[in-house]
Structure formats: structure tokens, C-alpha cells
Protein backbone atom coordinates (compact mmCIF):
# COMPACT_ATOMS: atom_id res chain seq x y z
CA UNK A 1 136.36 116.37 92.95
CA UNK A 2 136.18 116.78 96.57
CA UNK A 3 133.13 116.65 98.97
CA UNK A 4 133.63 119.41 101.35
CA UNK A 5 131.81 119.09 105.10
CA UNK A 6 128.55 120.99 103.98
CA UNK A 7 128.27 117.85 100.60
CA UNK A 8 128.41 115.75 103.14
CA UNK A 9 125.69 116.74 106.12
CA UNK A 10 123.20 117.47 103.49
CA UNK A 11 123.94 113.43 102.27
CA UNK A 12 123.61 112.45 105.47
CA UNK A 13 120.73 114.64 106.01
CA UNK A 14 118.96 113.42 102.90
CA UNK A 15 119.93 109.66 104.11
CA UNK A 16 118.27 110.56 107.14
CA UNK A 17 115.39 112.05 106.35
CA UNK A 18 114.71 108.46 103.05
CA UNK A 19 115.67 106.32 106.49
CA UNK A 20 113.02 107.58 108.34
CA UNK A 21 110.45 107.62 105.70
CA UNK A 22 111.25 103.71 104.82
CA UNK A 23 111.02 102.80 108.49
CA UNK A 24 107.42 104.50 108.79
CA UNK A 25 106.50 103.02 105.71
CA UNK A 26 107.64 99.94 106.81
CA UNK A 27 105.72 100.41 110.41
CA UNK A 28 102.29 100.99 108.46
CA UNK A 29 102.83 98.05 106.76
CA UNK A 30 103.57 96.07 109.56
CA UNK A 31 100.49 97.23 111.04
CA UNK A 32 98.42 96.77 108.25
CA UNK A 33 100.42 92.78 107.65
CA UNK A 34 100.96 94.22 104.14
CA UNK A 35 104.01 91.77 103.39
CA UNK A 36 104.29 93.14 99.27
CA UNK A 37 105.63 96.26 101.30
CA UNK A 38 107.41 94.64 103.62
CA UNK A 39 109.16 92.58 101.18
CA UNK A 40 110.22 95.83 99.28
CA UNK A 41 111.59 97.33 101.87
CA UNK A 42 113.36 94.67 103.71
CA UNK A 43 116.98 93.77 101.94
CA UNK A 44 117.09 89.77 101.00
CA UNK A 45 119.93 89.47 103.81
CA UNK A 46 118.27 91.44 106.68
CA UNK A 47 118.60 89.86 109.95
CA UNK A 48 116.67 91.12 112.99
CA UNK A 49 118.20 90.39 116.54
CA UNK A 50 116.06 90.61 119.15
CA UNK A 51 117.07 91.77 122.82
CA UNK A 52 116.90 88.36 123.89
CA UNK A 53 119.06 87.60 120.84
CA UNK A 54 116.33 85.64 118.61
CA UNK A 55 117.05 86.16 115.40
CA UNK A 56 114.33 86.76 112.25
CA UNK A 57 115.13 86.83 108.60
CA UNK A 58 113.34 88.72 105.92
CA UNK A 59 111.71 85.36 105.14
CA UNK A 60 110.66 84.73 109.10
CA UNK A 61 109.17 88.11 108.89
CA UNK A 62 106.97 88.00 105.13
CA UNK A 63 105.83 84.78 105.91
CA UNK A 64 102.10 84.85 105.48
């Protein structure tokens, strides 16, 4: 079956559109140190790299 150009953008729309949602989730929860919601959302290999190159895991970042 093929995925013409119009399959695709609403995909990527749709991808979008769950990204953004997860990352404002995610932003409350930070907020809020909710780290059950945190964990969820977070995969078990996320790395963050800082600017300054520091680097946090998932586990750096849930740790209560």
C-alpha cells in the first residue's frame, strides 16, 4: 500500500500535535515534582545534555 504526501503530513501532524501534549504534560509535572509522571513519560534510555554538556539520565532526573 503506499502512503501518499497528504498520509504522511497528517502523521506527522498527529506526531506533532501527541509531542507537544507529552512535553506540557511533562512541564506540569516537573513543576509540580510529580516524578510517577515523569517516569511515564521519560523513555528508560533518555539522556538530557545540557548546553554546558552535563548530562542527566531518566534516573538523575526521578530521583526523589
Amino acid at each position: 500500500m503506499a502512503i501518499g504526501p497528504s498520509s504522511r503530513a497528517g502523521s506527522w501532524a498527529a506526531d506533532e500535535k501527541a509531542v507537544a501534549a507529552l512535553d506540557t504534560e511533562y512541564q506540569a509535572a516537573v513543576k509540580t515534582n510529580d516524578v510517577a509522571t515523569m517516569s511515564r513519560i521519560l523513555a528508560d534510555d533518555f539522556v538530557l545534555v545540557t548546553g554546558l554538556g552535563k548530562t542527566y539520565t531518566k534516573a538523575d532526573l526521578v530521583r526523589v
